[in-house]
Protein backbone atom coordinates (compact mmCIF):
# COMPACT_ATOMS: atom_id res chain seq x y z
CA UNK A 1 69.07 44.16 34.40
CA UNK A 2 68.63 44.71 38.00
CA UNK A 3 66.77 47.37 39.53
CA UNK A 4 69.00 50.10 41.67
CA UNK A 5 68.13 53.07 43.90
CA UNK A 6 70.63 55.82 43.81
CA UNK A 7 72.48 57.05 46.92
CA UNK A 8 72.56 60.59 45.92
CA UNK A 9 69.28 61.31 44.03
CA UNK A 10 67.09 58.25 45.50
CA UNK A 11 65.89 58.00 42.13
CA UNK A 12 65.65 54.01 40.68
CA UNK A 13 67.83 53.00 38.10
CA UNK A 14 68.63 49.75 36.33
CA UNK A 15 71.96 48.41 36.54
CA UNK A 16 73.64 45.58 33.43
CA UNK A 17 73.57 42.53 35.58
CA UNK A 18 77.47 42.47 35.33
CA UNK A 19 77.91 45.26 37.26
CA UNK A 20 75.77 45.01 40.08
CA UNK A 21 79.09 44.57 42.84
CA UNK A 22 80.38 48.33 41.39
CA UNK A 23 76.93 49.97 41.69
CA UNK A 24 76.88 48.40 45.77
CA UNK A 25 80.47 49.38 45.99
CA UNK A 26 79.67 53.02 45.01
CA UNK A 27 76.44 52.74 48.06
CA UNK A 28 73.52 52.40 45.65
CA UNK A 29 71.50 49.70 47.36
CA UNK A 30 69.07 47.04 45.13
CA UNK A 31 65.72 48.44 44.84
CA UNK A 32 64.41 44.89 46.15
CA UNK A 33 66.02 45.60 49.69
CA UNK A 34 63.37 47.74 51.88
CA UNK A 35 64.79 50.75 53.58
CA UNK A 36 65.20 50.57 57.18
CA UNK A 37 62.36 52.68 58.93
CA UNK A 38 63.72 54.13 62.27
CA UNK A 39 62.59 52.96 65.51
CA UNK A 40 59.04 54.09 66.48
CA UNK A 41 59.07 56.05 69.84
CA UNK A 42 57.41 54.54 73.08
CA UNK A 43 53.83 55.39 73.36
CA UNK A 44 53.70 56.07 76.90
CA UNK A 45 56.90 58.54 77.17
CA UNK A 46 57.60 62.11 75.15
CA UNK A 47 61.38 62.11 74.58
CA UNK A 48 63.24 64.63 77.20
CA UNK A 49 64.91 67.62 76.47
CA UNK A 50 68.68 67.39 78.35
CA UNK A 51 70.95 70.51 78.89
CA UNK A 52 73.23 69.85 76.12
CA UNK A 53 70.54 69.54 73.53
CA UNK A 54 69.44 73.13 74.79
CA UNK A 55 73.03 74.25 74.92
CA UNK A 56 74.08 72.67 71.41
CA UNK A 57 70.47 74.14 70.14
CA UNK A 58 71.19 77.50 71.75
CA UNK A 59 74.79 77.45 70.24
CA UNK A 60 73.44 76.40 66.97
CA UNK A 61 71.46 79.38 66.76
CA UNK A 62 74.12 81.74 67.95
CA UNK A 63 76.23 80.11 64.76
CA UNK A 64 73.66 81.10 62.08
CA UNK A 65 73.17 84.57 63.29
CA UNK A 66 76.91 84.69 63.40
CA UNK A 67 76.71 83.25 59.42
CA UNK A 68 74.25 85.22 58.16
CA UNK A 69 75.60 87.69 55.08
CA UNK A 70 76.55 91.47 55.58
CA UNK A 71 73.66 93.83 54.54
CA UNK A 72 74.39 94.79 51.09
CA UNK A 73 76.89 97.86 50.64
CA UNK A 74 74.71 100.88 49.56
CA UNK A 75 74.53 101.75 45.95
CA UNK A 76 76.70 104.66 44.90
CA UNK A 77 75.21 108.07 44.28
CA UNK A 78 75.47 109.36 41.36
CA UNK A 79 78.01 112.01 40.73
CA UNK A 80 76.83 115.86 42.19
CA UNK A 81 76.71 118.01 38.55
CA UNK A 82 79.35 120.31 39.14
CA UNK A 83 78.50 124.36 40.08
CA UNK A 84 79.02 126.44 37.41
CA UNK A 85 81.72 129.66 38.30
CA UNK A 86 80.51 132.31 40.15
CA UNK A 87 79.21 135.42 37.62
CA UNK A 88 81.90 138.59 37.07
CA UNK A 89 80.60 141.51 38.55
């Protein structure tokens, strides 16, 4: 049995050793492989914000208050009893 990590979940999982080639096929990757850590930023220099990250950022924003659900339709009231006939003089 060979040890797995799941591409969905990222949960470990052990694999028959006969089907090992459909578990990488289907993008779980062998527990023994180390994931790739991304690249550590420089020391010396902040990153820089550029227009279009302000522009997609600001768009982005605009989006999700375009997105965002409908207040609730008010409950109905219930039904007005209904007036009883003038009196007969």
């Amino acid at each position: 049995m060979k040890e797995f990590i799941n591409s969905l979940t990222g949960t470990r999982m052990f694999v028959a050793d006969g089907r090992e080639e459909e578990y990488k096929k289907a993008g779980h990757r062998p527990a023994d492989i180390p994931e790739p850590e991304p690249p550590a930023p420089d020391a010396g220099s902040a990153p820089e914000a550029s227009e279009t990250d302000t522009g997609a950022a600001r768009a982005a924003e605009e989006e999700k208050t375009e997105t965002e659900p409908a207040a609730p339709a008010p409950a109905k009231s219930a039904a007005a009893p209904k007036r009883k006939a003038a009196a007969k003089k």
